[in-house]
C-alpha atoms as a PDB file:
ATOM      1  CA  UNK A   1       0.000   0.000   0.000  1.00  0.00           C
ATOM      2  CA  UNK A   2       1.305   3.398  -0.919  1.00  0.00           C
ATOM      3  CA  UNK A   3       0.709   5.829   1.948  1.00  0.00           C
ATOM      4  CA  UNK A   4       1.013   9.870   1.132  1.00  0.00           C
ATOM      5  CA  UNK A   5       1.430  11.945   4.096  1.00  0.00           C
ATOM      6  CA  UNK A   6       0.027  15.393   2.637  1.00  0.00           C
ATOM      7  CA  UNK A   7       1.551  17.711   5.048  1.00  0.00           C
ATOM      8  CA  UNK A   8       3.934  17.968   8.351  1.00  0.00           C
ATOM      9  CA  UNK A   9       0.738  17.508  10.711  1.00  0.00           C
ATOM     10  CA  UNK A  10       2.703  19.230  13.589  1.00  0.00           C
ATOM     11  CA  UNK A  11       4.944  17.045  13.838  1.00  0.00           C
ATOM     12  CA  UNK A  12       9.017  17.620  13.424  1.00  0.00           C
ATOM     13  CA  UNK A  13       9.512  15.300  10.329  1.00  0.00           C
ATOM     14  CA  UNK A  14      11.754  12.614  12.147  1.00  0.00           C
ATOM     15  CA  UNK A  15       9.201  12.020  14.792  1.00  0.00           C
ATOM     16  CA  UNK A  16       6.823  11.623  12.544  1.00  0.00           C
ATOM     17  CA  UNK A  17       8.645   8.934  10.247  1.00  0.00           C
ATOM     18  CA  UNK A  18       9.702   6.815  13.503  1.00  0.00           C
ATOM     19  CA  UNK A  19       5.754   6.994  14.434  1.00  0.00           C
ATOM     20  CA  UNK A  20       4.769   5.833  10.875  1.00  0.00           C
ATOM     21  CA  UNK A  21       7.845   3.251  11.103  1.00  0.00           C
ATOM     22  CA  UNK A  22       6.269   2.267  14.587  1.00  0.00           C
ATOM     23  CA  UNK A  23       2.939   1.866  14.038  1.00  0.00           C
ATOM     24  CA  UNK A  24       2.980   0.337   9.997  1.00  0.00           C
ATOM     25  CA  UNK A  25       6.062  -1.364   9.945  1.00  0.00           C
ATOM     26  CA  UNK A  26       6.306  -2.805   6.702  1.00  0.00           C
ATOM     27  CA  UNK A  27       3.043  -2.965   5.859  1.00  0.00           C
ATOM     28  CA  UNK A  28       2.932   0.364   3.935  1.00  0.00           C
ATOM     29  CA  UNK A  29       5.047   2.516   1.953  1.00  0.00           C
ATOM     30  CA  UNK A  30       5.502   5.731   3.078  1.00  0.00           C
ATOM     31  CA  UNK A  31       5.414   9.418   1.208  1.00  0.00           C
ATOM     32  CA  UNK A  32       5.813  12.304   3.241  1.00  0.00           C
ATOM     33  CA  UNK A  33       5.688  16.044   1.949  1.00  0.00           C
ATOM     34  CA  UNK A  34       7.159  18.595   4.618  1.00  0.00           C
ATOM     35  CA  UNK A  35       4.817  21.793   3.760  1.00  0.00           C
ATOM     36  CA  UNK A  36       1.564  22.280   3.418  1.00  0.00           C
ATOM     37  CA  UNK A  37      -0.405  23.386  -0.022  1.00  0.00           C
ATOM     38  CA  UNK A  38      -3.818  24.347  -0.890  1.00  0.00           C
ATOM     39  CA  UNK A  39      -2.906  24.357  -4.342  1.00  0.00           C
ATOM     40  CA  UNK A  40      -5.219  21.685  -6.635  1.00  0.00           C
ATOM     41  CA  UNK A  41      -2.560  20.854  -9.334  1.00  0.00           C
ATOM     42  CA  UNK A  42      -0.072  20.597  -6.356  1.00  0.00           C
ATOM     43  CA  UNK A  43      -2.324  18.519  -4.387  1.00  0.00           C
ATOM     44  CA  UNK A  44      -3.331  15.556  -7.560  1.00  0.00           C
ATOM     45  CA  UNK A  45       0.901  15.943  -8.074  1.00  0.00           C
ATOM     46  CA  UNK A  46       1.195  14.401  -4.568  1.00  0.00           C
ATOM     47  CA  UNK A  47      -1.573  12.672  -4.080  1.00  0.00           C
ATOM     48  CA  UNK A  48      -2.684  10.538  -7.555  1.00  0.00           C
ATOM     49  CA  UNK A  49      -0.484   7.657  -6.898  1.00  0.00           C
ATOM     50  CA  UNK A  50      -2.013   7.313  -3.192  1.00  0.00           C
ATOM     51  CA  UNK A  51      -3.521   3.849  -1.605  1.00  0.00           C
ATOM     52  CA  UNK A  52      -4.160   6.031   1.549  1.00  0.00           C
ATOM     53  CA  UNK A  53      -3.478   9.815   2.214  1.00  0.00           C
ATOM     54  CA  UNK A  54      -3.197  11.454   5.752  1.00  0.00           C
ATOM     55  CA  UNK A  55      -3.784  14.965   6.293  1.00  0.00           C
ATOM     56  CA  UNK A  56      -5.238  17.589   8.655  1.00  0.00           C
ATOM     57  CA  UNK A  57      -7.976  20.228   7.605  1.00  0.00           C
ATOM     58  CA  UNK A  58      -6.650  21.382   4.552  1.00  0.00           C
ATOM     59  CA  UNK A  59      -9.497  21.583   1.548  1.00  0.00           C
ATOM     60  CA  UNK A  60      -9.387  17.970  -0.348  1.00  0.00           C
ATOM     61  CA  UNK A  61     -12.003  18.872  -3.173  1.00  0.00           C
ATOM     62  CA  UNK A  62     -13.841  16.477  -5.572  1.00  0.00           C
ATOM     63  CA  UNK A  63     -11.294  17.824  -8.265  1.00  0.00           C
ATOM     64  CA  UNK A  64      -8.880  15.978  -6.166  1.00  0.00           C
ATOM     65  CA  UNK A  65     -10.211  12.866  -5.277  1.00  0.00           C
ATOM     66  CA  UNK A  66     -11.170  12.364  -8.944  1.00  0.00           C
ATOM     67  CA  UNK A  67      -7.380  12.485 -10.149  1.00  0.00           C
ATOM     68  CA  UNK A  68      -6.634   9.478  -7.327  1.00  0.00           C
ATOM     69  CA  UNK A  69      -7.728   5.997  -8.643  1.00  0.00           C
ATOM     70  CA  UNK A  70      -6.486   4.036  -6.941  1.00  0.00           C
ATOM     71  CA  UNK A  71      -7.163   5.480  -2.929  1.00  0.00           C
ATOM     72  CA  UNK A  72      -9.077   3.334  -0.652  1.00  0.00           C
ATOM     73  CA  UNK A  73      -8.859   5.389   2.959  1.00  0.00           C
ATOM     74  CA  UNK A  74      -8.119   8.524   4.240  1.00  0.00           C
ATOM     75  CA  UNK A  75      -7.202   9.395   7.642  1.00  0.00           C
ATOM     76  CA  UNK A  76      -8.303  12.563   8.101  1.00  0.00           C
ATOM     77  CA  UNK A  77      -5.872  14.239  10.734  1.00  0.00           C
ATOM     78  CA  UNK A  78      -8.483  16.286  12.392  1.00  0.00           C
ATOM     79  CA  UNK A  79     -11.940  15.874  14.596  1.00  0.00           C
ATOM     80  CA  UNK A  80     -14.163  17.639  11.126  1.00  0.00           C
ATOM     81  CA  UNK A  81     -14.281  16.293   7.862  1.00  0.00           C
ATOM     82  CA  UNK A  82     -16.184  18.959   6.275  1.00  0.00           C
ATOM     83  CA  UNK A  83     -13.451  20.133   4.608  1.00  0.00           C
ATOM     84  CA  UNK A  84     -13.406  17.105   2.651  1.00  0.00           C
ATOM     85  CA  UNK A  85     -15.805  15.708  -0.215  1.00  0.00           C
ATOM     86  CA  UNK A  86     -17.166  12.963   2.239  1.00  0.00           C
ATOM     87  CA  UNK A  87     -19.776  12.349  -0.980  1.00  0.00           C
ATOM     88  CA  UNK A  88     -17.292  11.307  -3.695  1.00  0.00           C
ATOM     89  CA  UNK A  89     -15.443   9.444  -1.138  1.00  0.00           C
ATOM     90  CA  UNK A  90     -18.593   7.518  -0.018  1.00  0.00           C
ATOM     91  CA  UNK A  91     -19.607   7.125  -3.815  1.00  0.00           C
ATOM     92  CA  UNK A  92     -16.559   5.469  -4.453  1.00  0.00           C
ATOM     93  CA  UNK A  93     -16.362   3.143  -1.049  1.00  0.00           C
ATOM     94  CA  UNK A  94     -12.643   5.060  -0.060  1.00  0.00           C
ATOM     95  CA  UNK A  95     -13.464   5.135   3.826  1.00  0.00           C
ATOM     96  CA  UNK A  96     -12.507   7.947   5.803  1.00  0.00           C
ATOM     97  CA  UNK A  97     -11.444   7.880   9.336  1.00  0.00           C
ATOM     98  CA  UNK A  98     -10.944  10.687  12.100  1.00  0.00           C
ATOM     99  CA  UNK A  99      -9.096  11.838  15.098  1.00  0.00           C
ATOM    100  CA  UNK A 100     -11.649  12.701  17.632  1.00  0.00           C
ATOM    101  CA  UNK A 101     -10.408  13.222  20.931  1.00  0.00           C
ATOM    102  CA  UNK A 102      -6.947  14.810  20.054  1.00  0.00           C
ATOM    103  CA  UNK A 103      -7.773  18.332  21.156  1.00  0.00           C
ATOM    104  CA  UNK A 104     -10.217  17.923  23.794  1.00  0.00           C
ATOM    105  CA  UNK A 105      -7.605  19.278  26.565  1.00  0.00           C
ATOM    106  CA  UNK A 106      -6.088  22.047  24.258  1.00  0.00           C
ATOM    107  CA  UNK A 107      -9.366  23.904  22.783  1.00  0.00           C
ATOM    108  CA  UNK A 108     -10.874  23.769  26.340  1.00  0.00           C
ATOM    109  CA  UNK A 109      -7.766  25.280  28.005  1.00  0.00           C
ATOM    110  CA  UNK A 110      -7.875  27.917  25.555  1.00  0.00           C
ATOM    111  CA  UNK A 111     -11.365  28.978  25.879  1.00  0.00           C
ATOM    112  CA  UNK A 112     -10.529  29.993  29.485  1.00  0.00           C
ATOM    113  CA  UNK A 113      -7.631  31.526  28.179  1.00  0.00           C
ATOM    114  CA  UNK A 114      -9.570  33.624  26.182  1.00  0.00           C
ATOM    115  CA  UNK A 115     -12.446  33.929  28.540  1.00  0.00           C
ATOM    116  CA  UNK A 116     -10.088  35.319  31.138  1.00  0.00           C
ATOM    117  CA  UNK A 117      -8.229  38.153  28.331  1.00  0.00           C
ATOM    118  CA  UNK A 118     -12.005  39.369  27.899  1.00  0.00           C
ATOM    119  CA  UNK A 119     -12.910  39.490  31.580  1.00  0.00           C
ATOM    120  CA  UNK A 120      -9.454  40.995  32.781  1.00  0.00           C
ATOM    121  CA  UNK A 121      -8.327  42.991  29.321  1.00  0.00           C
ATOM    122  CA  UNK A 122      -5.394  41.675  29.220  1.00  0.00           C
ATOM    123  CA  UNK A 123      -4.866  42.445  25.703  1.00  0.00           C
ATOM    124  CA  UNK A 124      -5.346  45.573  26.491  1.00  0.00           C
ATOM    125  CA  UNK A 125      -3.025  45.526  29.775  1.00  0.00           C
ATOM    126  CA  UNK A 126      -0.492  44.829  27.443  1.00  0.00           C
ATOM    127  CA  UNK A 127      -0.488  47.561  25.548  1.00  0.00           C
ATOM    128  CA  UNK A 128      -1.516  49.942  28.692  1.00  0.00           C
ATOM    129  CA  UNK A 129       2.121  48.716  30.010  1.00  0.00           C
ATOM    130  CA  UNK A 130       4.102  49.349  26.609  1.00  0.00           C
ATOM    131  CA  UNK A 131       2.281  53.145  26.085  1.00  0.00           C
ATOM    132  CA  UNK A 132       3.410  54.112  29.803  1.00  0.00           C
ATOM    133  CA  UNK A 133       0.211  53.802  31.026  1.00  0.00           C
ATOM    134  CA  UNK A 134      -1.576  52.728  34.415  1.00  0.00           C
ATOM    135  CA  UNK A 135      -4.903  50.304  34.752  1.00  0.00           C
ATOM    136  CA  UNK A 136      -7.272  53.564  34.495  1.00  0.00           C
ATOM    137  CA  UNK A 137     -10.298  51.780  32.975  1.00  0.00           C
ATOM    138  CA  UNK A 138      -8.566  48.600  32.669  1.00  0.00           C
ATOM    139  CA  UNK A 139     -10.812  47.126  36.061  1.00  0.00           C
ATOM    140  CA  UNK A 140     -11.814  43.771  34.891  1.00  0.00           C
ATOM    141  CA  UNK A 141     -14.222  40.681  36.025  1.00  0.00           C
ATOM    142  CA  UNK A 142     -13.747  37.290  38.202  1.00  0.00           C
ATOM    143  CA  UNK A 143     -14.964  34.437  36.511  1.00  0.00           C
ATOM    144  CA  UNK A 144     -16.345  32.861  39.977  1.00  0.00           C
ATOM    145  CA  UNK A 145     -20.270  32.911  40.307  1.00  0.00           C
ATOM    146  CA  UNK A 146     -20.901  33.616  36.477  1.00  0.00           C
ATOM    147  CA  UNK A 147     -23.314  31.651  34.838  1.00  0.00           C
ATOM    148  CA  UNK A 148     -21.106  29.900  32.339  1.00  0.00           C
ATOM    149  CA  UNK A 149     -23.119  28.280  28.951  1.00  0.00           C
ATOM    150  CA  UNK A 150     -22.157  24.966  27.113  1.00  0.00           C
ATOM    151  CA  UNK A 151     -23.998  24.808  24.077  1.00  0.00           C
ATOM    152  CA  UNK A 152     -22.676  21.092  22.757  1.00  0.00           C
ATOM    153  CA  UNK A 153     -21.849  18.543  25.213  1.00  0.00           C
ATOM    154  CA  UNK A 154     -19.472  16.192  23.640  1.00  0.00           C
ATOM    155  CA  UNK A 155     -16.170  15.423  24.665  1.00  0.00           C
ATOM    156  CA  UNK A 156     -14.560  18.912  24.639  1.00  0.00           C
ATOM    157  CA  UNK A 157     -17.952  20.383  25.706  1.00  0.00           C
ATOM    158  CA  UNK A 158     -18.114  18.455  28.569  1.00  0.00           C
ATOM    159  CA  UNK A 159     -14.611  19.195  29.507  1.00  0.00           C
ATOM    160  CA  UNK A 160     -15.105  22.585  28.973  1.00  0.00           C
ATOM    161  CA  UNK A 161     -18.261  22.626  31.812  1.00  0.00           C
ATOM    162  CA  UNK A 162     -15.977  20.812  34.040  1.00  0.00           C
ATOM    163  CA  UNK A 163     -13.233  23.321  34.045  1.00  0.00           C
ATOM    164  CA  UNK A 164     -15.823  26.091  34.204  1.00  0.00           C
ATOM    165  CA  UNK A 165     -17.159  24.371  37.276  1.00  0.00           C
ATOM    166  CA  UNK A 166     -13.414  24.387  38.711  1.00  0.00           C
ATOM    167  CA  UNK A 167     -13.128  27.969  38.471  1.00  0.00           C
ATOM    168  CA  UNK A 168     -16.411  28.304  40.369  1.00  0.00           C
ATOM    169  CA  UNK A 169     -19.394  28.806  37.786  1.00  0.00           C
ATOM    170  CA  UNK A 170     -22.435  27.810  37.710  1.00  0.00           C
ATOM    171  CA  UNK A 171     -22.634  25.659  34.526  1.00  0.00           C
ATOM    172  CA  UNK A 172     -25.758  25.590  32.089  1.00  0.00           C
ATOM    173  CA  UNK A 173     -25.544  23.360  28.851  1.00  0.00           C
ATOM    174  CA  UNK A 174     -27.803  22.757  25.918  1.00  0.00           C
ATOM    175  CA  UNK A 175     -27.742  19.636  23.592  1.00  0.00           C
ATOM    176  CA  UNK A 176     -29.566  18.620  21.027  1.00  0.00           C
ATOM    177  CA  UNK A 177     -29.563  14.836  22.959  1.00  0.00           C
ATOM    178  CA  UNK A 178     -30.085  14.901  26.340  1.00  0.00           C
ATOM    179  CA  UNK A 179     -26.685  14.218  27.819  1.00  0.00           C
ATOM    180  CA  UNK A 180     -27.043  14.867  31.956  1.00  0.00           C
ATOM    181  CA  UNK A 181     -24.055  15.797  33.636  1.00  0.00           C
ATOM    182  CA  UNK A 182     -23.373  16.117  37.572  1.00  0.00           C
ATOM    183  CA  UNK A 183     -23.345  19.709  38.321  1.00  0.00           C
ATOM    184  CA  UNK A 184     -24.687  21.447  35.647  1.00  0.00           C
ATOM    185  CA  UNK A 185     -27.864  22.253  34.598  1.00  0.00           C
ATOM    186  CA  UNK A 186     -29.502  21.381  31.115  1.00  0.00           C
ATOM    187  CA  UNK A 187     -31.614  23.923  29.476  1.00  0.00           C
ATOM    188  CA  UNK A 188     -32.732  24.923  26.133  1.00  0.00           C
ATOM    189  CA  UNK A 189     -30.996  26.999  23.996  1.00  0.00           C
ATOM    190  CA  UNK A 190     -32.833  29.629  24.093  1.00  0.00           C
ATOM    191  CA  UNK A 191     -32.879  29.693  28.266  1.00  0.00           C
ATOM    192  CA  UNK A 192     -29.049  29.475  27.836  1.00  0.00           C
ATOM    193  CA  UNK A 193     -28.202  32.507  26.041  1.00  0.00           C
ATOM    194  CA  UNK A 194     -30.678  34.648  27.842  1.00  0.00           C
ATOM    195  CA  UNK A 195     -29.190  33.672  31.732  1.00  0.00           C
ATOM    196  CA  UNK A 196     -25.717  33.199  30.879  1.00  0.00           C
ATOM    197  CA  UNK A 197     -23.242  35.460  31.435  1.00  0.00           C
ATOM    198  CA  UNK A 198     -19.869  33.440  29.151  1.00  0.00           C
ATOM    199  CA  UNK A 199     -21.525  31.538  26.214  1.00  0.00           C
ATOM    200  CA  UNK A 200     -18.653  29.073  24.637  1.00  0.00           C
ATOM    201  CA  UNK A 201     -19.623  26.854  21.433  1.00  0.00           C
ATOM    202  CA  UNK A 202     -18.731  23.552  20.830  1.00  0.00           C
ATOM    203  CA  UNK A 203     -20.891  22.160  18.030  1.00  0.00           C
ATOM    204  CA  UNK A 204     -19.610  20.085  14.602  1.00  0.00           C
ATOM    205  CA  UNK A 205     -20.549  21.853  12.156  1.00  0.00           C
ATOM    206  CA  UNK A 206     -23.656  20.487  10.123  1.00  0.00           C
ATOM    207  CA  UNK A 207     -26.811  21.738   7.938  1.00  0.00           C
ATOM    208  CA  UNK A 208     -28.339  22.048  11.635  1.00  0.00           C
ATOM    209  CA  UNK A 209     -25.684  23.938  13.283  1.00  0.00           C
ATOM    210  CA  UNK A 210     -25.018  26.311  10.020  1.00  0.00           C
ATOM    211  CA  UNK A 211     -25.830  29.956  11.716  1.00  0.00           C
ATOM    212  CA  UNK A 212     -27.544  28.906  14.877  1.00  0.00           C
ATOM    213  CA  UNK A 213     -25.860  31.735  16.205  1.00  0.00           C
ATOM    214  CA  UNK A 214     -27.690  34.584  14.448  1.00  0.00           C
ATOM    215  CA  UNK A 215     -29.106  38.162  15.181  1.00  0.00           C
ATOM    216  CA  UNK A 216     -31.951  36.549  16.901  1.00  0.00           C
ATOM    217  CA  UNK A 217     -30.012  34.337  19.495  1.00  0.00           C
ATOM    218  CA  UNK A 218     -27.585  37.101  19.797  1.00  0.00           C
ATOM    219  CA  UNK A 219     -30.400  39.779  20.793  1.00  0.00           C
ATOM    220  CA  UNK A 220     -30.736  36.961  23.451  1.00  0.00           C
ATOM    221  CA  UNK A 221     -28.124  37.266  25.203  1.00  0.00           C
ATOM    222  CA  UNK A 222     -26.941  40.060  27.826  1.00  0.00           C
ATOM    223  CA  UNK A 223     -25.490  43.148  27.138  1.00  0.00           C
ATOM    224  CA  UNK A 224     -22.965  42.262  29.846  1.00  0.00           C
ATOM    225  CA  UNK A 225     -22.588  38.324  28.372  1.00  0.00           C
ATOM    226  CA  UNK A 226     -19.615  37.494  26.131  1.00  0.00           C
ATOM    227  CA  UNK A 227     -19.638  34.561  23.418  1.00  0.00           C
ATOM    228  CA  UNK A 228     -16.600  32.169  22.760  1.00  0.00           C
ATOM    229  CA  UNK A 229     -16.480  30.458  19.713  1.00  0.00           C
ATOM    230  CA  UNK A 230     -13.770  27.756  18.652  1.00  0.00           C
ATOM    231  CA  UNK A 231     -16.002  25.541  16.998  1.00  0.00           C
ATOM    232  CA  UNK A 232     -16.725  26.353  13.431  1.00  0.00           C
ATOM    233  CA  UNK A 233     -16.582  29.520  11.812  1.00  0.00           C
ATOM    234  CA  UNK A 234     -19.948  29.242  10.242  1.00  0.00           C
ATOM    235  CA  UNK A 235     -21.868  28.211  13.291  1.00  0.00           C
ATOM    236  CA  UNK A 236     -22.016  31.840  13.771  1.00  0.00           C
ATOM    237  CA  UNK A 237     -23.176  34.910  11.987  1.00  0.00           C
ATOM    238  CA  UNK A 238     -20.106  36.892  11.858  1.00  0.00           C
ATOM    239  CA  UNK A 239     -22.277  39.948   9.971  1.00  0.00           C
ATOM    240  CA  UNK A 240     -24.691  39.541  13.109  1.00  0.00           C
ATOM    241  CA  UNK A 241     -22.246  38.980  15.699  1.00  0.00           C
ATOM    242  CA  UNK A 242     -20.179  42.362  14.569  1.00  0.00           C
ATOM    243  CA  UNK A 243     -23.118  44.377  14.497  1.00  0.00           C
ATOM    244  CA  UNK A 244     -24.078  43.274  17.683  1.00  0.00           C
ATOM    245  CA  UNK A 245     -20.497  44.085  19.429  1.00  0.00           C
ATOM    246  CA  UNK A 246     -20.448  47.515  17.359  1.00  0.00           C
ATOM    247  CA  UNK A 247     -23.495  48.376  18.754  1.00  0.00           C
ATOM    248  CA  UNK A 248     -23.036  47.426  22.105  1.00  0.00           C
ATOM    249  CA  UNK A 249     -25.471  44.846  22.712  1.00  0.00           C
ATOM    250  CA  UNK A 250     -22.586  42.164  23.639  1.00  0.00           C
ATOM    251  CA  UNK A 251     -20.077  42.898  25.696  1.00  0.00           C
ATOM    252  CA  UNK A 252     -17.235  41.015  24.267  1.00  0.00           C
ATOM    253  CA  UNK A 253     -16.260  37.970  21.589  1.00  0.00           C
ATOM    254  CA  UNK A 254     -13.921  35.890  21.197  1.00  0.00           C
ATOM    255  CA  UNK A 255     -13.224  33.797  18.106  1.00  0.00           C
ATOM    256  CA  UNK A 256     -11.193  31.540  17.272  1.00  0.00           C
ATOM    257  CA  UNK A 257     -12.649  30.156  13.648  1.00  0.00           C
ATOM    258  CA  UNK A 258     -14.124  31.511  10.915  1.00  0.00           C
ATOM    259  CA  UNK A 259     -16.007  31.409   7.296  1.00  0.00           C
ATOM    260  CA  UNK A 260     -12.199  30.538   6.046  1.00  0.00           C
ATOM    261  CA  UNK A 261      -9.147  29.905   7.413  1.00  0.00           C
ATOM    262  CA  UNK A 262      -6.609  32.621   7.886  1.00  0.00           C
ATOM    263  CA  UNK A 263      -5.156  34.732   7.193  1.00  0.00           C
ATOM    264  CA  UNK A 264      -8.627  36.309   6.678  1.00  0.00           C
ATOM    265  CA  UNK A 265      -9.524  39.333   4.201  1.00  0.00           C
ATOM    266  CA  UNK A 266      -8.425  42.952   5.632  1.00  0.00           C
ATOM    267  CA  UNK A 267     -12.276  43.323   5.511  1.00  0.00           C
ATOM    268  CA  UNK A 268     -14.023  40.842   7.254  1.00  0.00           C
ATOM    269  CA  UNK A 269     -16.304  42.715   9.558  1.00  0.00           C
ATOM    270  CA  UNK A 270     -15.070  40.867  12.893  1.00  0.00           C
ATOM    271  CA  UNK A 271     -11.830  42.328  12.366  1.00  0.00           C
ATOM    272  CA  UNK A 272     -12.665  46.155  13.002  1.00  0.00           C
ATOM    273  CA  UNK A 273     -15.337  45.073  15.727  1.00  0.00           C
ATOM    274  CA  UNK A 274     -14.858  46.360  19.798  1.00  0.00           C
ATOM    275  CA  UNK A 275     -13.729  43.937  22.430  1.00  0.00           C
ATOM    276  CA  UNK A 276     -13.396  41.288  20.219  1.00  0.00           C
ATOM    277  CA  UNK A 277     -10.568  39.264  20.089  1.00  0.00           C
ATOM    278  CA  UNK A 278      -9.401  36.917  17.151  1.00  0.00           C
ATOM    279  CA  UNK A 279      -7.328  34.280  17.204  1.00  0.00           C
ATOM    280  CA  UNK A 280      -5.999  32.255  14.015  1.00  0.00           C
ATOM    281  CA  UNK A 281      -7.591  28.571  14.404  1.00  0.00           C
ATOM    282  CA  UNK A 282      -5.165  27.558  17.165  1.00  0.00           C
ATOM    283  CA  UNK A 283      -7.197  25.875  19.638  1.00  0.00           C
ATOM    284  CA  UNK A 284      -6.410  22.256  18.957  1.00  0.00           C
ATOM    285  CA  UNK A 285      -3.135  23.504  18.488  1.00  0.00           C
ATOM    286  CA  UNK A 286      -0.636  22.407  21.406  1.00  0.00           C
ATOM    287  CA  UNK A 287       2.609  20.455  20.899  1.00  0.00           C
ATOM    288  CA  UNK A 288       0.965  17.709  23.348  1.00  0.00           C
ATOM    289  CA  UNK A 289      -2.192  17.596  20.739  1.00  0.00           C
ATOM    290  CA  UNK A 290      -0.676  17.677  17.596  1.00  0.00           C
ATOM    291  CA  UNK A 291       1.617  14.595  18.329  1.00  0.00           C
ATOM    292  CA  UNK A 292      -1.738  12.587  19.756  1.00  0.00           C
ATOM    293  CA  UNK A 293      -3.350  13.627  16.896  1.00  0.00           C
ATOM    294  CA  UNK A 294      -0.535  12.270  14.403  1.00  0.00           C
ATOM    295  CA  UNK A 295      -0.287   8.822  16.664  1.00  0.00           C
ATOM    296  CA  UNK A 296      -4.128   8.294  15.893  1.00  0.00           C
ATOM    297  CA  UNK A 297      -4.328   9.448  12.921  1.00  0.00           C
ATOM    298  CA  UNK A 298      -1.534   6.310  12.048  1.00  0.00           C
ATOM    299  CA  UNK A 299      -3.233   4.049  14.694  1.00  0.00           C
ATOM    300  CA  UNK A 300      -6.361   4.221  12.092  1.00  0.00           C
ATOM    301  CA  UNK A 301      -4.459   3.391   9.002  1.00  0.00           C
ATOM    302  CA  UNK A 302      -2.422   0.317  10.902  1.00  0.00           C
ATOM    303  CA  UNK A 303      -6.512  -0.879  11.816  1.00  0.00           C
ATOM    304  CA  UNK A 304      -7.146  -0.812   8.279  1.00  0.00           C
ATOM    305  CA  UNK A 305      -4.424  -2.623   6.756  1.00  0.00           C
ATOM    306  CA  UNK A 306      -5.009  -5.156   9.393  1.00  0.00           C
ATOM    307  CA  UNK A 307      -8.411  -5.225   8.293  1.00  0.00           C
ATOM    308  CA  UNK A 308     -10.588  -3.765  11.180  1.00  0.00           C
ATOM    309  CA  UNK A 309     -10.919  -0.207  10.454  1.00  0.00           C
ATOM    310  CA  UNK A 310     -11.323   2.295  13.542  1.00  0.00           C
ATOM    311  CA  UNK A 311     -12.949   5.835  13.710  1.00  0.00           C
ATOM    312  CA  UNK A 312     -14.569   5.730  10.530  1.00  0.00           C
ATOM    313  CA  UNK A 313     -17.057   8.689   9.403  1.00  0.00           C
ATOM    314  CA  UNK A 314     -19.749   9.368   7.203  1.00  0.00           C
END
């Protein structure tokens, strides 16, 4: 089997080789390209010869997967696979498998990370330090006794209400399956973005979930509440949420993902928005992630060359 490893995956190169070595032995034969292209000629140059192809969220287009007769499986090196064309690969039988799980530590840490820079400025700390100035307006918020909202409680949502339960919240959570959890309560979604104070998102992204942030949920929530998003850019209105945070209606966002990924257009209308702050798609993004995420990722292609395929999807 001829196995094409797209891209570095976050890995340093020699680490990543001893994994594959590790995990496949002999079993397949093993093509690794050290950067990463969204290009489509580049991408049938690399890939048309493939058996199997591993990769992380990078766009892998019907255009693509046309040009590659002979593939049979793709790990995808990610937890989404919308950025692939699950419907040619299901037409043609080439299974696809994930890495759910990878990030479930790193995307949670960050959204207190980034719920704590909105609450105490620090951003803007920063700078106060670096102009000579002093904290004048710069008085910020504790994160103990806020109402803290869940809205998806799978694996990184649920580790996202226990942390928020650590820090001394009370948690709320809506999903669209009940899914009870000791100490926090489950409500609607509508009843969770009118009490809570932090709203963080953590939702795949499907035809459900396209938007279900919108100006109508958004006029739900307090004027004092702040919304975290590192889930999927498209979950939420950007047009809606900047018009809500230029008019004052919110009083802060942070946002992690978005229609594309970066670097975005000097235009997009987050970018020039108050007390928002934007972060590239780095959530999942942790040395300690990106190396579980490459050992699974290989852990699924040595389960389907031994014939008992793991983490499949779609």
């Amino acid at each position: 089997m001829k196995l094409v490893i797209l891209e570095p995956l976050g890995v340093e190169q020699d680490k990543l080789l001893a994994l594959a070595e590790e995990k496949l032995h002999d079993k397949a034969d093993v093509t690794y390209y050290d950067t990463r292209t969204t290009d489509t000629d580049t991408l049938v140059m690399r890939a048309k010869e493939a058996d199997i192809l591993t990769f992380s969220n990078l766009p892998f287009p019907k255009q693509v997967l046309e040009q590659c007769p002979n593939l049979k499986m793709i790990s995808v090196a990610f937890t989404g696979v919308d950025h692939v064309a699950m419907e040619e690969c299901g037409r043609r039988g080439i299974l696809v498998s994930n890495c759910a799980g990878y990030s479930n530590t790193a995307v949670s840490e960050l959204v207190f990370g980034l719920a704590l820079s909105l609450y105490r400025h620090i951003p803007s700390c920063d700078q106060a330090v670096r102009q000579g100035k002093d904290k004048t307006g710069l008085v910020g918020l504790e994160l103990a006794g806020k109402t803290f909202g869940v809205v998806g409680l799978g694996a990184i949502g649920r580790r996202t209400a226990l942390l928020a339960q650590a820090f001394g919240c009370r948690v709320y959570a809506y999903n669209r399956s009940p899914k009870p959890m000791e100490g926090v309560t489950a409500v609607d979604l509508d009843t969770l973005l009118s009490v809570c104070d932090i709203v963080s998102l953590h939702v795949p992204l499907t035809q459900e979930t396209k938007g279900m942030i919108g100006g109508r949920e958004l006029a739900l929530m307090k004027p004092d509440a702040i919304l975290i998003n590192t889930a999927r850019g498209p979950v939420v209105d950007s047009a809606a949420l900047a018009e809500a945070l230029r008019e004052n209606r919110l009083a802060g966002a942070a946002v992690d993902v978005f229609e594309t990924e970066p670097p975005l257009p000097v235009d997009h209308p987050l970018l020039c928005c108050p007390n928002l702050i934007a972060t590239p798609h780095v959530a999942f993004a942790t040395k300690e992630a990106l190396y579980q995420r490459a050992c699974i990722a290989l852990d699924n292609i040595a389960a389907y060359l031994d014939g008992h395929p793991q983490n499949i999807v779609g």
